[in-house]
Protein backbone atom coordinates (compact mmCIF):
# COMPACT_ATOMS: atom_id res chain seq x y z
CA UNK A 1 12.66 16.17 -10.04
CA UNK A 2 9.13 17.73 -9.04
CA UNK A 3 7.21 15.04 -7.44
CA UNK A 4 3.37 14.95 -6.45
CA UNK A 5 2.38 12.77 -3.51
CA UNK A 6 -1.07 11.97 -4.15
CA UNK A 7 -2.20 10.42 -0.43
CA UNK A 8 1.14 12.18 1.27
CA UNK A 9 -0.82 11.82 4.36
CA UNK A 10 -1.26 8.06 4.16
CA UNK A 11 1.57 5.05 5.33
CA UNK A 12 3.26 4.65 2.57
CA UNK A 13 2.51 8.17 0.93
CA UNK A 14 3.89 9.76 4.21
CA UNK A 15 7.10 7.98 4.46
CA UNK A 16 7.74 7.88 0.47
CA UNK A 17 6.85 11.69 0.22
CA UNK A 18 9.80 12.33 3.26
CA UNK A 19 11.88 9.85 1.67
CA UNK A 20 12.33 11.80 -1.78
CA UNK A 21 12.27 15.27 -0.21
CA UNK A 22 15.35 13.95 2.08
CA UNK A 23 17.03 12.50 -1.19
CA UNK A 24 16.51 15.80 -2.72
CA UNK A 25 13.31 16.05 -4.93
CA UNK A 26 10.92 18.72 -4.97
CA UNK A 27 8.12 16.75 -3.16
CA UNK A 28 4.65 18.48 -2.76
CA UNK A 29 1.70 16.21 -0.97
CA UNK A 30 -1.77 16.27 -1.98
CA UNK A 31 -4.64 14.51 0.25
CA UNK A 32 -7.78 14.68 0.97
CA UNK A 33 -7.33 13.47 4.88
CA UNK A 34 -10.12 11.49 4.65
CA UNK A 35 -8.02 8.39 5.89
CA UNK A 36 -8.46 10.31 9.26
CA UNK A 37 -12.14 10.50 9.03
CA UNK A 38 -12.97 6.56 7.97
CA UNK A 39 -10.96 5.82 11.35
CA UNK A 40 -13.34 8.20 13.63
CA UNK A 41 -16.46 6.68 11.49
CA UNK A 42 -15.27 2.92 12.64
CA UNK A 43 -14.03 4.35 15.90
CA UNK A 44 -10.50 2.74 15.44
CA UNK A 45 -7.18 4.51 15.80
CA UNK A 46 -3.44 3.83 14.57
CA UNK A 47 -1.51 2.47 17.33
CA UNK A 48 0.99 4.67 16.93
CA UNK A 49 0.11 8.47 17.43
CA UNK A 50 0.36 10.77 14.48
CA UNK A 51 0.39 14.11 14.25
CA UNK A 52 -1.98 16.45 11.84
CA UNK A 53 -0.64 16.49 8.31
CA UNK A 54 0.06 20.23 8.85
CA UNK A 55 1.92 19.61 11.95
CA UNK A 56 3.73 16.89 10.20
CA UNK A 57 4.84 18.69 7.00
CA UNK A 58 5.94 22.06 9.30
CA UNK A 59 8.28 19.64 11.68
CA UNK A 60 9.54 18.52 9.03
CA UNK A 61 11.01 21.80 7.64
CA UNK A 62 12.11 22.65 10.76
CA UNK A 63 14.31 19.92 11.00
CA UNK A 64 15.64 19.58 7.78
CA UNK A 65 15.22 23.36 6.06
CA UNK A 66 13.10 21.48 3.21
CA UNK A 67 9.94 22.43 2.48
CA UNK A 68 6.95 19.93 1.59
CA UNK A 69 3.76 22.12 -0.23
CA UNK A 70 0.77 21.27 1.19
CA UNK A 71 -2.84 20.83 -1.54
CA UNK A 72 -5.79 19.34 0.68
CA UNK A 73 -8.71 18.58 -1.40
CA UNK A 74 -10.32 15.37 -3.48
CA UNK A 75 -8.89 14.15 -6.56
CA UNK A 76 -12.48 13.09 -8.06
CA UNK A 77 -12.91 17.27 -7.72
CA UNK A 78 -11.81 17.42 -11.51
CA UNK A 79 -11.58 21.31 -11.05
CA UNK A 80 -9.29 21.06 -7.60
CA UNK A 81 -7.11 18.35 -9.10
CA UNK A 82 -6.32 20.41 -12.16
CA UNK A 83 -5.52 23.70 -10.32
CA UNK A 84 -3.29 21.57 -8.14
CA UNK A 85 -1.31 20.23 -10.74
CA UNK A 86 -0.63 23.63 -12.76
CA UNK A 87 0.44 25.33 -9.35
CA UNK A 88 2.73 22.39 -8.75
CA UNK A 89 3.83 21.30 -12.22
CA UNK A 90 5.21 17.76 -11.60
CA UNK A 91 7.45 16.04 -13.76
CA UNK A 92 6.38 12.83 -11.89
CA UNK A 93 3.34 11.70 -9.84
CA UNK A 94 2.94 9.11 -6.91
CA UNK A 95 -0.44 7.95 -6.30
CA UNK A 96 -1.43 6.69 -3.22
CA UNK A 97 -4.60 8.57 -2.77
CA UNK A 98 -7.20 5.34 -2.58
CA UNK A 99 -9.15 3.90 -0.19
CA UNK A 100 -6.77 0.77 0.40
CA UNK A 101 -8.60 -1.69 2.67
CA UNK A 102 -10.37 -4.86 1.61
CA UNK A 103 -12.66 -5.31 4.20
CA UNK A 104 -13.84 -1.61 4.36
CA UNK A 105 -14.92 -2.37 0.64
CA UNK A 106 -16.97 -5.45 1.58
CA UNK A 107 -18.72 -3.90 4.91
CA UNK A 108 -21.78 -2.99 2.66
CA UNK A 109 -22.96 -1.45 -0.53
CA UNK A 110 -21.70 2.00 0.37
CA UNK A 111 -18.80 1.21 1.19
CA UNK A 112 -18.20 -1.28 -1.81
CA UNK A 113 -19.39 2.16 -3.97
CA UNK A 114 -17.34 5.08 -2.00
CA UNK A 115 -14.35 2.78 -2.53
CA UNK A 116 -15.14 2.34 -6.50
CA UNK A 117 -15.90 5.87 -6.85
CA UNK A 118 -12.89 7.25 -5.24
CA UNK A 119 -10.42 4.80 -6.87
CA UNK A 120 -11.68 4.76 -10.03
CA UNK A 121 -13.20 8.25 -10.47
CA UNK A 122 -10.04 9.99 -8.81
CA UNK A 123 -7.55 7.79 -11.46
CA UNK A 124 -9.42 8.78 -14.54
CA UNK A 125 -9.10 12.22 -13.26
CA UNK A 126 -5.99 12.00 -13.05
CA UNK A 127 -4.93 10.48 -16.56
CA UNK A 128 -6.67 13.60 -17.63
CA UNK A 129 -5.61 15.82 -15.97
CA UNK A 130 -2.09 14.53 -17.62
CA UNK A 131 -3.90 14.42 -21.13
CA UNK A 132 -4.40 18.00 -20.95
CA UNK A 133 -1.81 19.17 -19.05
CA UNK A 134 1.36 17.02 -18.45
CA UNK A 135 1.31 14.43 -21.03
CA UNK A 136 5.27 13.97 -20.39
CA UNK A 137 4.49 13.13 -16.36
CA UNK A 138 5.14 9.71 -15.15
CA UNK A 139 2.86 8.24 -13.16
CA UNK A 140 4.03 5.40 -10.73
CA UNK A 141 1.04 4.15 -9.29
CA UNK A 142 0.61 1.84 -6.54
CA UNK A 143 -1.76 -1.54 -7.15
CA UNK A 144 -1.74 -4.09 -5.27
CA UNK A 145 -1.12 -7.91 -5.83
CA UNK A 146 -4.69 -8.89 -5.13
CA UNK A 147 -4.98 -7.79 -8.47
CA UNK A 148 -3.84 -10.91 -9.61
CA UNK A 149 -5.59 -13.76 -7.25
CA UNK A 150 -4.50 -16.99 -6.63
CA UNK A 151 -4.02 -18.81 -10.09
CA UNK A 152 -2.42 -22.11 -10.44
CA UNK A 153 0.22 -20.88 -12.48
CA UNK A 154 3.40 -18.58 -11.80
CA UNK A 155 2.19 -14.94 -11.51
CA UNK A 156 4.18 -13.40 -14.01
CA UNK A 157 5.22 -9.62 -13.72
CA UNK A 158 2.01 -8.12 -15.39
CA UNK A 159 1.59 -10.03 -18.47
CA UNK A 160 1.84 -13.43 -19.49
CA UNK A 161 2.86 -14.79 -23.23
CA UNK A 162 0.08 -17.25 -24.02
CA UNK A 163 0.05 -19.26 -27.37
CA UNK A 164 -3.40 -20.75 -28.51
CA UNK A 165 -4.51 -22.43 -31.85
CA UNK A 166 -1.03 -21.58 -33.37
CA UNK A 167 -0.64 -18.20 -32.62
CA UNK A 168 1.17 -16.17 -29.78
CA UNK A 169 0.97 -13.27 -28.05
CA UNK A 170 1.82 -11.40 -24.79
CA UNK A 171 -1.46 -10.06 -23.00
CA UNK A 172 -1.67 -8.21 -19.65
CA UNK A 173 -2.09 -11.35 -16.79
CA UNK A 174 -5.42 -12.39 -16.56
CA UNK A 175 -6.96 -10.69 -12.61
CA UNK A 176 -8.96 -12.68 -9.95
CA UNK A 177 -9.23 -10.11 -7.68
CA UNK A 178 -11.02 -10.82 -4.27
CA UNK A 179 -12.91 -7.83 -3.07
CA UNK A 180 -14.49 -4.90 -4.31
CA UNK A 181 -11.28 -2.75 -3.39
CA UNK A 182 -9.07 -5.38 -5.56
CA UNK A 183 -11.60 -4.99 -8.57
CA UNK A 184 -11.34 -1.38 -7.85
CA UNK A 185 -7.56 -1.61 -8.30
CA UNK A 186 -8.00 -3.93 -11.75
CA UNK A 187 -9.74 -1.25 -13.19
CA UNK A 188 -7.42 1.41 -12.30
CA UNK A 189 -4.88 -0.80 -14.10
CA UNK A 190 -7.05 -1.19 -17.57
CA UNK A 191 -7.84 2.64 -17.60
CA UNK A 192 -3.71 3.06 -16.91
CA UNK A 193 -3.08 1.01 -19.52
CA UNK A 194 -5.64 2.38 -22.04
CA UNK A 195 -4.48 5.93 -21.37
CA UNK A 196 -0.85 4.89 -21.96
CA UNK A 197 -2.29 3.29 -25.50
CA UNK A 198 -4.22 5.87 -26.75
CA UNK A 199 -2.31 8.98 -25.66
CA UNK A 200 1.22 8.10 -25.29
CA UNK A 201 0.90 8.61 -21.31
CA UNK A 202 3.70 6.96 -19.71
CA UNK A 203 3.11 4.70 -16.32
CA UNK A 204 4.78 2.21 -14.21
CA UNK A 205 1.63 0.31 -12.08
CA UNK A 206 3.47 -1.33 -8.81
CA UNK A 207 1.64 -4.25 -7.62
CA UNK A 208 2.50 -4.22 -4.08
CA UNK A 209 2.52 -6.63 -1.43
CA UNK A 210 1.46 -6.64 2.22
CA UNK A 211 4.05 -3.50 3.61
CA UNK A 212 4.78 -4.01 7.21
CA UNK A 213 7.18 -1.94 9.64
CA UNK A 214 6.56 1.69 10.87
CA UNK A 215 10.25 2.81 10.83
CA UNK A 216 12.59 4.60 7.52
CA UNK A 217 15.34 6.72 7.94
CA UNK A 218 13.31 10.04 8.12
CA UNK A 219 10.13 8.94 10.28
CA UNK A 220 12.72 7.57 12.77
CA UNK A 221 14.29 10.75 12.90
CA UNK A 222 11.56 12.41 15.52
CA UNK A 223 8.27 10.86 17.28
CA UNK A 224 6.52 13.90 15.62
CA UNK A 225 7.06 11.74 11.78
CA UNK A 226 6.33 8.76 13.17
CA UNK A 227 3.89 6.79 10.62
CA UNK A 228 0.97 4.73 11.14
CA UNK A 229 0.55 1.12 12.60
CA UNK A 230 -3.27 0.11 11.98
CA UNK A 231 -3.82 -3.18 13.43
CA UNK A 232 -7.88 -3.03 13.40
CA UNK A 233 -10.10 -6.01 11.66
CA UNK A 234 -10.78 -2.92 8.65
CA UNK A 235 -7.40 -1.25 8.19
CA UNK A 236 -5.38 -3.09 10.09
CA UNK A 237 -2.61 -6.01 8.36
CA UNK A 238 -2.34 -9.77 9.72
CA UNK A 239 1.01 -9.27 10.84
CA UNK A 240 0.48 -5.82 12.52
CA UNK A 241 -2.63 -7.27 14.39
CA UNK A 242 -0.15 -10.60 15.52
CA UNK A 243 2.53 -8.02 16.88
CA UNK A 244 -0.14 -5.87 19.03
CA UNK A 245 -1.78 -9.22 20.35
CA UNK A 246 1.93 -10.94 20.91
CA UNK A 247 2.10 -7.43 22.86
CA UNK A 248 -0.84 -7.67 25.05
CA UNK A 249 -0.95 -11.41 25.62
CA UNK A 250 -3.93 -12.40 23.47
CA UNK A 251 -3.49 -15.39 21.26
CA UNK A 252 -2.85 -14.66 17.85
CA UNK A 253 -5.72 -14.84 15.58
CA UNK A 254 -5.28 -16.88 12.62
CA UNK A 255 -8.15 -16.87 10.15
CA UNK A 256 -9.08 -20.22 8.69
CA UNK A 257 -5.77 -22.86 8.35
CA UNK A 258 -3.58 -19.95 7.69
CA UNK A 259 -1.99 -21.24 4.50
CA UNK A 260 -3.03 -18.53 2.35
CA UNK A 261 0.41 -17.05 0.89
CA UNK A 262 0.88 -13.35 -0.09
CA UNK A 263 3.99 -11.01 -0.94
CA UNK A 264 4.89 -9.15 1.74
CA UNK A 265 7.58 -5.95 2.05
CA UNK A 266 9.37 -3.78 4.66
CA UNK A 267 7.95 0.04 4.29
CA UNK A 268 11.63 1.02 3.54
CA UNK A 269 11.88 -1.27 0.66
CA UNK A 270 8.18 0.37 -0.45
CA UNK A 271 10.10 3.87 -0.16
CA UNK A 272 13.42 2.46 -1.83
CA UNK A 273 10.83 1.25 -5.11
CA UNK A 274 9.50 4.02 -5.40
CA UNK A 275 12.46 6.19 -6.30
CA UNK A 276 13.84 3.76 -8.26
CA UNK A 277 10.46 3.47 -10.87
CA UNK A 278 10.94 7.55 -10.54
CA UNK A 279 14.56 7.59 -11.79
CA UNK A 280 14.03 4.68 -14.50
CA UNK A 281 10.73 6.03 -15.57
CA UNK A 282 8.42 4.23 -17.84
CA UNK A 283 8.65 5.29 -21.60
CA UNK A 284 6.08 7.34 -23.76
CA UNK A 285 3.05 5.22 -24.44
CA UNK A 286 4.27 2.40 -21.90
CA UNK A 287 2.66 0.82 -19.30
CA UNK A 288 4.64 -1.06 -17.52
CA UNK A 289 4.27 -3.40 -14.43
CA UNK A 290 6.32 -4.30 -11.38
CA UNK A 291 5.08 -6.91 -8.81
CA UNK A 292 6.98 -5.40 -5.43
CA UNK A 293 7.30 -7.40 -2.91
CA UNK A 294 10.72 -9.31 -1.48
CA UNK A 295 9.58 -12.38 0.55
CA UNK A 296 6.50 -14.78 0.01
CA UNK A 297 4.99 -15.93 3.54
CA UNK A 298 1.75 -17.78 4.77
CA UNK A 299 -0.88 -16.58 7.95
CA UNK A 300 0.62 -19.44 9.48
CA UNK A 301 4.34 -18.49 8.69
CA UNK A 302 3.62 -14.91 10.29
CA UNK A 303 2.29 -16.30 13.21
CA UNK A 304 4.98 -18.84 14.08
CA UNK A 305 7.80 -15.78 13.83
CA UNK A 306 5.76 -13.36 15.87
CA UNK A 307 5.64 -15.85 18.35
CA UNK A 308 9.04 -16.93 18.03
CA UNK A 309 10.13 -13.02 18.23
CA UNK A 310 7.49 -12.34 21.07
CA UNK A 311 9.00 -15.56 22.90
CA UNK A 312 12.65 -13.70 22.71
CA UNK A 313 11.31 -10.97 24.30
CA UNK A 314 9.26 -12.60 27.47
CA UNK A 315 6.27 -12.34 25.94
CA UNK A 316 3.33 -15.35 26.35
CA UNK A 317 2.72 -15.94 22.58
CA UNK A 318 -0.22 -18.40 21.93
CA UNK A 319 -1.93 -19.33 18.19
CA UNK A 320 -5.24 -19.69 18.09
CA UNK A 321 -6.90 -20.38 14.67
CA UNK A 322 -10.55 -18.91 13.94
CA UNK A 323 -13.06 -19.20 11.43
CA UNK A 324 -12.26 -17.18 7.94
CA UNK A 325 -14.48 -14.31 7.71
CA UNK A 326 -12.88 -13.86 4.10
CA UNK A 327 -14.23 -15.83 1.17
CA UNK A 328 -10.67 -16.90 -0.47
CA UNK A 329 -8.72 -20.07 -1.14
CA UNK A 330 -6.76 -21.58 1.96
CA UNK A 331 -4.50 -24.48 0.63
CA UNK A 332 -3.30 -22.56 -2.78
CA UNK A 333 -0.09 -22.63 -5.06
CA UNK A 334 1.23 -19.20 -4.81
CA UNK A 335 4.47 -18.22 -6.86
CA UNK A 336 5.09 -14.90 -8.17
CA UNK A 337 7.83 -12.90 -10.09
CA UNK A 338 9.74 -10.08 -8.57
CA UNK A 339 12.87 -9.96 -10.69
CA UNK A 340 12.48 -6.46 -12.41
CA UNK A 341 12.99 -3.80 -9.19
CA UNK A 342 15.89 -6.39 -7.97
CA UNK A 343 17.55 -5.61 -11.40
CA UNK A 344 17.27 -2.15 -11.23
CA UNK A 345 19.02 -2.01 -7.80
CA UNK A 346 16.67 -2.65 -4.96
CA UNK A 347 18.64 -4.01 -2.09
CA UNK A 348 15.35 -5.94 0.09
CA UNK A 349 15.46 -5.93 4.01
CA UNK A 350 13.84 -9.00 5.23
CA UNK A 351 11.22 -9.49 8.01
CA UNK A 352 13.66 -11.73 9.95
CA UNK A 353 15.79 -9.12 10.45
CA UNK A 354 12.63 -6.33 11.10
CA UNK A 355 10.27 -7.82 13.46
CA UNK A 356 11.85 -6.76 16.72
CA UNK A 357 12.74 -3.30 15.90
CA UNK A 358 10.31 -2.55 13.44
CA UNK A 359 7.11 -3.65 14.32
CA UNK A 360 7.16 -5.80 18.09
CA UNK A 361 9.03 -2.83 19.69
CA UNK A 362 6.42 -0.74 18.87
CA UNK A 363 3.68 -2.89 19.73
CA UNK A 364 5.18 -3.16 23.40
CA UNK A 365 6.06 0.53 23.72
CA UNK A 366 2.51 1.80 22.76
CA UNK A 367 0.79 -0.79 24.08
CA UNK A 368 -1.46 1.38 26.71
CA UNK A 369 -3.00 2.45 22.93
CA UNK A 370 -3.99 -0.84 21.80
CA UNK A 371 -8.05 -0.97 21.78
CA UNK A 372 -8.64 -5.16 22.35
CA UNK A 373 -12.10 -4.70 20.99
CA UNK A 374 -11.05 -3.43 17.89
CA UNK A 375 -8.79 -6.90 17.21
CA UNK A 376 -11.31 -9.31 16.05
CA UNK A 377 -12.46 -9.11 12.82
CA UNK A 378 -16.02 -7.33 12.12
CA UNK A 379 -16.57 -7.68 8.30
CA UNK A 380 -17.66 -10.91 6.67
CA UNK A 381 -17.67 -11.34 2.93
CA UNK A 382 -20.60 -13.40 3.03
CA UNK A 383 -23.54 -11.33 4.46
């Protein structure tokens, strides 16, 4: 199968897009790179070092004869996109390419806008784009379950059967998203589905949990694919930012009582989904939703095994609990479906069997890298 990366150069673009080219799929990346640039505008850096996408893509060939085509340029360039996608011709297309970060969407009203614009503007384009072109594609797009909130009910896998007044019917799960990135990420999903309605488009939307870990098969094989660890107050994840502070002896920061619960997933289990959507792909006119995530864990959960890991490896692990800079619900009922990837084969690895190798290793081997004042958070949702 012909697969387009769209963000190739991102985490989980870059280890998907090496993932399918190992398993044999024609895998072509497109990016803009500007997930480079936002990190030289905050001044932050990935804790691990990466290499330039070119580099990336060439080492690759050389050390496993397959090739990887390379298209840098914007998807909300209408003109670019579509030349793109008639040199490459996918049968499928994986797209990553948003600006992914919650807080970078709430520093201001530029940022709230540039993230908007890109996600929403560059998704449209796309669904064109396969309008005109490649109305048999399958897109498998990644969302996110901040989509969906915190309701007081079981979040069910993208729509929920809801009787009222006598009559039934199954409607797409109502969203409470809780930043300007998650809204941007809701409306991705209503143009998806409306595409998929009105023009027979077929998509699967994968609302993704908190992906941790920096090691698959293929970025292990050489430091030169190693992927990203952000652990910055922007970019960076809760449990990323515990492992670099269980690394460096800082207490780990908890915001607020540290009961909010999210999904969370290893990166090869992100990898692993994807494929899986790509060789069960949705049907014409179908839009079709799978929450992906394996294990359910609080703040407070993370922080207790990081320092329970850091403990096992001599580290001085303290908790320390600080004021939220988020405005979200702390004490919340949290339980969401994940049945549908599990019955299409995923096989889940499990953070208690990851921590160590996957993300605390790495914290103490780079550790000379770590910038302390980037670890506190910077961005408050209520300026």
């Amino acid at each position: 199968m012909k697969v387009l990366v769209i963000g190739g150069d991102g985490y989980c673009g870059w280890a998907t897009a090496l993932h399918l080219s190992n398993r044999g799929y024609e895998v072509g990346i497109l990016d803009n790179l500007v997930r480079r640039h936002w990190d030289a505008q905050l001044g932050v850096d990935t804790l691990t070092p990466i290499a330039s996408i070119h580099h990336r893509v060439q080492h690759w060939q050389n050390l496993t004869g397959k090739k990887i085509e390379l298209f840098v340029g914007d998807i909300t360039d209408y003109d670019f996109l579509s030349k793109a996608l008639r040199q490459f011709a996918p049968e499928a297309i994986v797209h990553f390419g948003e600006q992914r970060s919650a807080p970078y969407s709430m520093i201001d009203r530029e940022h709230a806008v540039l993230t908007q614009v890109n996600n929403v503007v560059g998704t449209l384009n796309i669904l064109y784009a396969m309008k005109e072109d490649f109305p048999d594609c399958h897109l498998v797009k990644l969302g996110t379950m901040g989509e969906y909130g915190t309701p007081n009910i079981d979040i069910e896998e993208g729509y929920i059967t809801i009787e009222h007044n006598g009559r039934k019917d199954t409607l797409p799960y109502p969203k409470q998203p809780g930043s300007f990135y998650h809204l941007s990420k809701v409306h991705d999903s209503h143009n998806i589905h409306f595409a998929c309605r009105i023009w027979g488009l077929r998509a699967t939307d994968l609302n993704q949990g908190v992906v941790y870990g920096v090691l698959t098969e293929e970025t292990g094989m050489d430091e030169l694919l190693i992927n990203r660890l952000d652990y910055d107050g922007v970019f960076g994840t809760a449990l990323n930012r515990f492992c670099i502070q269980a690394a460096i002896g800082h207490p780990l920061t908890v915001y607020g009582k540290g009961s909010q619960t999210r999904g969370f997933l290893d990166i090869r289990d992100t990898v692993r989904c994807i494929e899986i959507s790509l060789n069960n792909p949705a049907s014409a006119g179908e839009f079709r939703v799978f929450n992906q995530f394996t294990e359910q864990f609080s703040i407070l959960d993370l922080a207790l095994m990081v320092k329970k890991a850091g403990s096992a490896l001599g580290l001085n692990v303290e908790v320390q609990n600080l004021a939220n800079p988020r405005v979200e619900l702390e004490e919340h009922y949290f339980n969401a479906k994940n049945t549908k990837l599990i019955d299409l084969g995923l096989q889940p690895h499990y953070l208690s069997e990851s921590l160590l190798d996957s993300l605390l290793n790495f914290s103490v081997k780079y550790k000379q890298r770590i910038d302390e004042q980037q670890i506190l958070p910077k961005v408050t949702w209520r300026k």
